[in-house]
C-alpha atoms as a PDB file:
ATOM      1  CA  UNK A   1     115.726 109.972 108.994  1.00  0.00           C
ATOM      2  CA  UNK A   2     112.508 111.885 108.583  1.00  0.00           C
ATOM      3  CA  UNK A   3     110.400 112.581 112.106  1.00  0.00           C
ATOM      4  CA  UNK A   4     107.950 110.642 111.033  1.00  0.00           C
ATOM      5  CA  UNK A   5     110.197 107.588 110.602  1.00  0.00           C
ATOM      6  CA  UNK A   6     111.454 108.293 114.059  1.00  0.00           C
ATOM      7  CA  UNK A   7     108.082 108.306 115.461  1.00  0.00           C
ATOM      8  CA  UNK A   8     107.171 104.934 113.568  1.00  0.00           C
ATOM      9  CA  UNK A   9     110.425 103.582 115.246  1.00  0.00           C
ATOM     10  CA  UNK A  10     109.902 104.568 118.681  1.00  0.00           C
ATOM     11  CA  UNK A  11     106.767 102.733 118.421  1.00  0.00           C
ATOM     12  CA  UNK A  12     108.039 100.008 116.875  1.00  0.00           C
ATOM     13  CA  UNK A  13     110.551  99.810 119.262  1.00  0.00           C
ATOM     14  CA  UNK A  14     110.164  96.124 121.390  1.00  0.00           C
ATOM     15  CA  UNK A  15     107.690  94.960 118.956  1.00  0.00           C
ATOM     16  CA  UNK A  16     109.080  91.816 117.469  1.00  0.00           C
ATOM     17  CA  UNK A  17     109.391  92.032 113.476  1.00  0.00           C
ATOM     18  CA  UNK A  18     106.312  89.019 113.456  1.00  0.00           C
ATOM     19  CA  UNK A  19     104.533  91.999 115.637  1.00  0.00           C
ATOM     20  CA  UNK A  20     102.578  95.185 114.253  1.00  0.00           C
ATOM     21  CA  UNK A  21     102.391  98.867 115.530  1.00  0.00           C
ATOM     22  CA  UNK A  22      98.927  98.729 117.737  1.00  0.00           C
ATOM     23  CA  UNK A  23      96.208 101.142 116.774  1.00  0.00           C
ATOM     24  CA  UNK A  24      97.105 102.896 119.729  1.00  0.00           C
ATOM     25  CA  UNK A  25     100.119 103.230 118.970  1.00  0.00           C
ATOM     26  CA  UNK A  26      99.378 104.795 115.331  1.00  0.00           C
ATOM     27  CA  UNK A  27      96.858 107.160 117.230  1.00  0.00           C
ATOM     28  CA  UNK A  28     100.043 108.328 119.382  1.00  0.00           C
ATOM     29  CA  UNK A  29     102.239 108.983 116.135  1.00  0.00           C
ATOM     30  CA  UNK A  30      99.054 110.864 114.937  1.00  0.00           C
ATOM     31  CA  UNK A  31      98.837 112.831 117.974  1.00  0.00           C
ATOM     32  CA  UNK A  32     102.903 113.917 117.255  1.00  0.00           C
ATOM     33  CA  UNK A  33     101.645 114.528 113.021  1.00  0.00           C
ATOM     34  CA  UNK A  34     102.712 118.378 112.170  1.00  0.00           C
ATOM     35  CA  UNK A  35     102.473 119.483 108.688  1.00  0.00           C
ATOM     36  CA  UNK A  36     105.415 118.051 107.618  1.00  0.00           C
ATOM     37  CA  UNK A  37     104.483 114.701 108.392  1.00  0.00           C
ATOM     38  CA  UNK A  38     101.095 115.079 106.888  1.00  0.00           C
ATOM     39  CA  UNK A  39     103.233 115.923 103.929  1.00  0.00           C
ATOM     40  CA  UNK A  40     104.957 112.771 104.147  1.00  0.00           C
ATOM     41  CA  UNK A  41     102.360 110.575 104.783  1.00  0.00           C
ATOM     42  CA  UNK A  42     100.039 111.764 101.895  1.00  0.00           C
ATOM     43  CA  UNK A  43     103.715 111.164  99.905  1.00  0.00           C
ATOM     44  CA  UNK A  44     103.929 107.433 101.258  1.00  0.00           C
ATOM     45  CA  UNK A  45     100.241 107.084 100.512  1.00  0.00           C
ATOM     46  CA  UNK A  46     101.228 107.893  96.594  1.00  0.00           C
ATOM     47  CA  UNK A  47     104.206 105.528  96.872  1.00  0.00           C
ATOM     48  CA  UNK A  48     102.496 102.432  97.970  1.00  0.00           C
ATOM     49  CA  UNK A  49      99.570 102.902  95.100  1.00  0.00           C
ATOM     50  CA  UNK A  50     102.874 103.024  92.312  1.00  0.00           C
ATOM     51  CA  UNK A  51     104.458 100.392  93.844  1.00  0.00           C
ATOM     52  CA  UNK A  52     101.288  98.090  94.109  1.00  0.00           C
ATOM     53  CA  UNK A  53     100.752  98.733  90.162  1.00  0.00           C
ATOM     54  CA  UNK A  54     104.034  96.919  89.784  1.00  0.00           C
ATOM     55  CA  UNK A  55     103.668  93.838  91.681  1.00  0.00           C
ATOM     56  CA  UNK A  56     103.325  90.782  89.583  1.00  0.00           C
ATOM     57  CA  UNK A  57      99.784  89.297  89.761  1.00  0.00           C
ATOM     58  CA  UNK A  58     101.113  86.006  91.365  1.00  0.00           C
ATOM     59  CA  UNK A  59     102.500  87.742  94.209  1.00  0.00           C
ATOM     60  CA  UNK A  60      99.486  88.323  96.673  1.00  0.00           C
ATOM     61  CA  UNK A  61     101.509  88.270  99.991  1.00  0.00           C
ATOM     62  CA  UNK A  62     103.085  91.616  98.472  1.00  0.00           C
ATOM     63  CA  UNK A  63     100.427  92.771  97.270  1.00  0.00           C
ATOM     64  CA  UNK A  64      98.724  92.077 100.905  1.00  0.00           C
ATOM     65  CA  UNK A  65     101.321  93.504 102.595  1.00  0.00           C
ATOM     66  CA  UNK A  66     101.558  96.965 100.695  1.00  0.00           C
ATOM     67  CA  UNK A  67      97.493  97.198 101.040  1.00  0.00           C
ATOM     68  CA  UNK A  68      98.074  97.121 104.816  1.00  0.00           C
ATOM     69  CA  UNK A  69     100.824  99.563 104.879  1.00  0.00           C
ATOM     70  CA  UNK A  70      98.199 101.557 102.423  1.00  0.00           C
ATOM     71  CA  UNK A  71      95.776 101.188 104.791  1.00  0.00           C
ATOM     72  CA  UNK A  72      97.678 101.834 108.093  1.00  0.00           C
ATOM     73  CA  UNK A  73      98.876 105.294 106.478  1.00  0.00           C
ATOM     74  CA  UNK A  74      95.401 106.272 105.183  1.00  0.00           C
ATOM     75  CA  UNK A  75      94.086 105.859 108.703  1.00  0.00           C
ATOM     76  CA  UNK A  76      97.254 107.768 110.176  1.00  0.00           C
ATOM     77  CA  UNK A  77      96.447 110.715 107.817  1.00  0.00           C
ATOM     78  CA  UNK A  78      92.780 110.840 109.196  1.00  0.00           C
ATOM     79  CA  UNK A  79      93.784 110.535 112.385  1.00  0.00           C
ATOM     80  CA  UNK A  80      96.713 113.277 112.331  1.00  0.00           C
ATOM     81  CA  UNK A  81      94.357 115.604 109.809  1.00  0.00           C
ATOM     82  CA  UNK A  82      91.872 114.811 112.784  1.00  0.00           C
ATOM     83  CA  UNK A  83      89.398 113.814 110.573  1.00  0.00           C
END
């Protein structure tokens, strides 16, 4: 398991699975971002964007739910780049 996947555990951790990480809670994995994880994230980033190209035109709630983790990332990046 990659440190950032550790870091978006820990604050996942007592969250229920209905329940998302809290912007202050990204801003604290930010705050823990080295270069490695901006490496990573910038890697998910590319990921989601294939994987959303994929995802059958009927199926919005995927397609919803991989803009949001596109989304939560992009704003992690700007917030560990300290943008």
């Amino acid at each position: 398991m990659s440190n950032l996947q550790k870091l978006i555990e820990n604050a996942k951790s007592g969250l229920s699975v209905q329940e998302n990480i809290s912007s202050d809670g990204w801003q604290a994995i930010a705050k823990q971002c080295g270069a490695s994880e901006i490496r990573e994230i910038e890697q998910r980033i590319v990921r989601l964007r294939a994987e959303l190209e994929t995802v059958e035109e009927w199926d919005g709630d995927t397609q919803d739910d991989i803009n949001f983790a596109i989304s939560s990332f992009t704003q992690l990046l700007k917030s560990a780049k300290g943008c």
